[in-house]
Protein backbone atom coordinates (compact mmCIF):
# COMPACT_ATOMS: atom_id res chain seq x y z
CA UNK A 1 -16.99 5.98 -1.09
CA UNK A 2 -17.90 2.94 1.10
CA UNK A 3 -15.56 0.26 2.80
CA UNK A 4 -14.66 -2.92 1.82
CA UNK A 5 -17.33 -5.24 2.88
CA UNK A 6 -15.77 -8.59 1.93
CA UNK A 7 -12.84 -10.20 0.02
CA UNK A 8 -13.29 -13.11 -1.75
CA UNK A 9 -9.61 -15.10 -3.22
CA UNK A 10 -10.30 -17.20 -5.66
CA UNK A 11 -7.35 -19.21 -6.98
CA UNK A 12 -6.42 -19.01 -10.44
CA UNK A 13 -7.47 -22.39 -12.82
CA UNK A 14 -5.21 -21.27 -15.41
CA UNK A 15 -8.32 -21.68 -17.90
CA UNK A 16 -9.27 -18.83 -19.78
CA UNK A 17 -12.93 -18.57 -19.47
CA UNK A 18 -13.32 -19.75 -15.89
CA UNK A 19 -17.01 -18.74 -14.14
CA UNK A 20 -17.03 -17.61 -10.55
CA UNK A 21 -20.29 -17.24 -8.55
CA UNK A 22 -21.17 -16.08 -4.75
CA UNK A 23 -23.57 -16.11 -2.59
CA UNK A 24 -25.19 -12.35 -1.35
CA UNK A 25 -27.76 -13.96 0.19
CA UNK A 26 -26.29 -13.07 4.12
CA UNK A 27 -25.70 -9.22 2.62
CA UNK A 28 -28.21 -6.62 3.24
CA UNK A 29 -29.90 -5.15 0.31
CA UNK A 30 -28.27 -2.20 -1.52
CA UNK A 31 -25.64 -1.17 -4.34
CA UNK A 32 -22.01 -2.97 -4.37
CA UNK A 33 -19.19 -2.65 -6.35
CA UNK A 34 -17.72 -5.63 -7.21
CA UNK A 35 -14.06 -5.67 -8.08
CA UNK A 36 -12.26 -8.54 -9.81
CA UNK A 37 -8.39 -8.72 -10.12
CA UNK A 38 -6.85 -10.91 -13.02
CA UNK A 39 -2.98 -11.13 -14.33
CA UNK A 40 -3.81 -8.64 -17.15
CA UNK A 41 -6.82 -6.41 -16.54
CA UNK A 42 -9.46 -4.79 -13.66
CA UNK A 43 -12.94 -5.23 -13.97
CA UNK A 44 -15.24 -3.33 -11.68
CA UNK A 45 -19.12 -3.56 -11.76
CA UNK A 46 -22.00 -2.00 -9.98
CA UNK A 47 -24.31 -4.88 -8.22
CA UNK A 48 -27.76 -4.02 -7.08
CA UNK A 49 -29.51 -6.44 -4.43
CA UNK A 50 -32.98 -6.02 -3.47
């Protein structure tokens, strides 16, 4: 498994269908996983940048 390449905290708006984005642009191209952390579940995802 890789390292953590960033962290990103993102204060919570209390709203339940709140849309985060970020900018990859600086990253070099390959696979990341992307891990997001909320008060009741974990949600991991596979990101592919070309």
């Amino acid at each position: 498994m890789g390292q953590k390449f960033a962290q990103i905290d993102v204060p919570s708006s209390g709203l339940a269908s709140t849309i985060n984005t970020f900018d990859i642009s600086r990253y070099p191209a390959g696979m990341y996983v992307v891990r997001a952390v909320f008060d009741d579940r974990v949600v991991i995802k596979k990101v592919i940048k070309n």
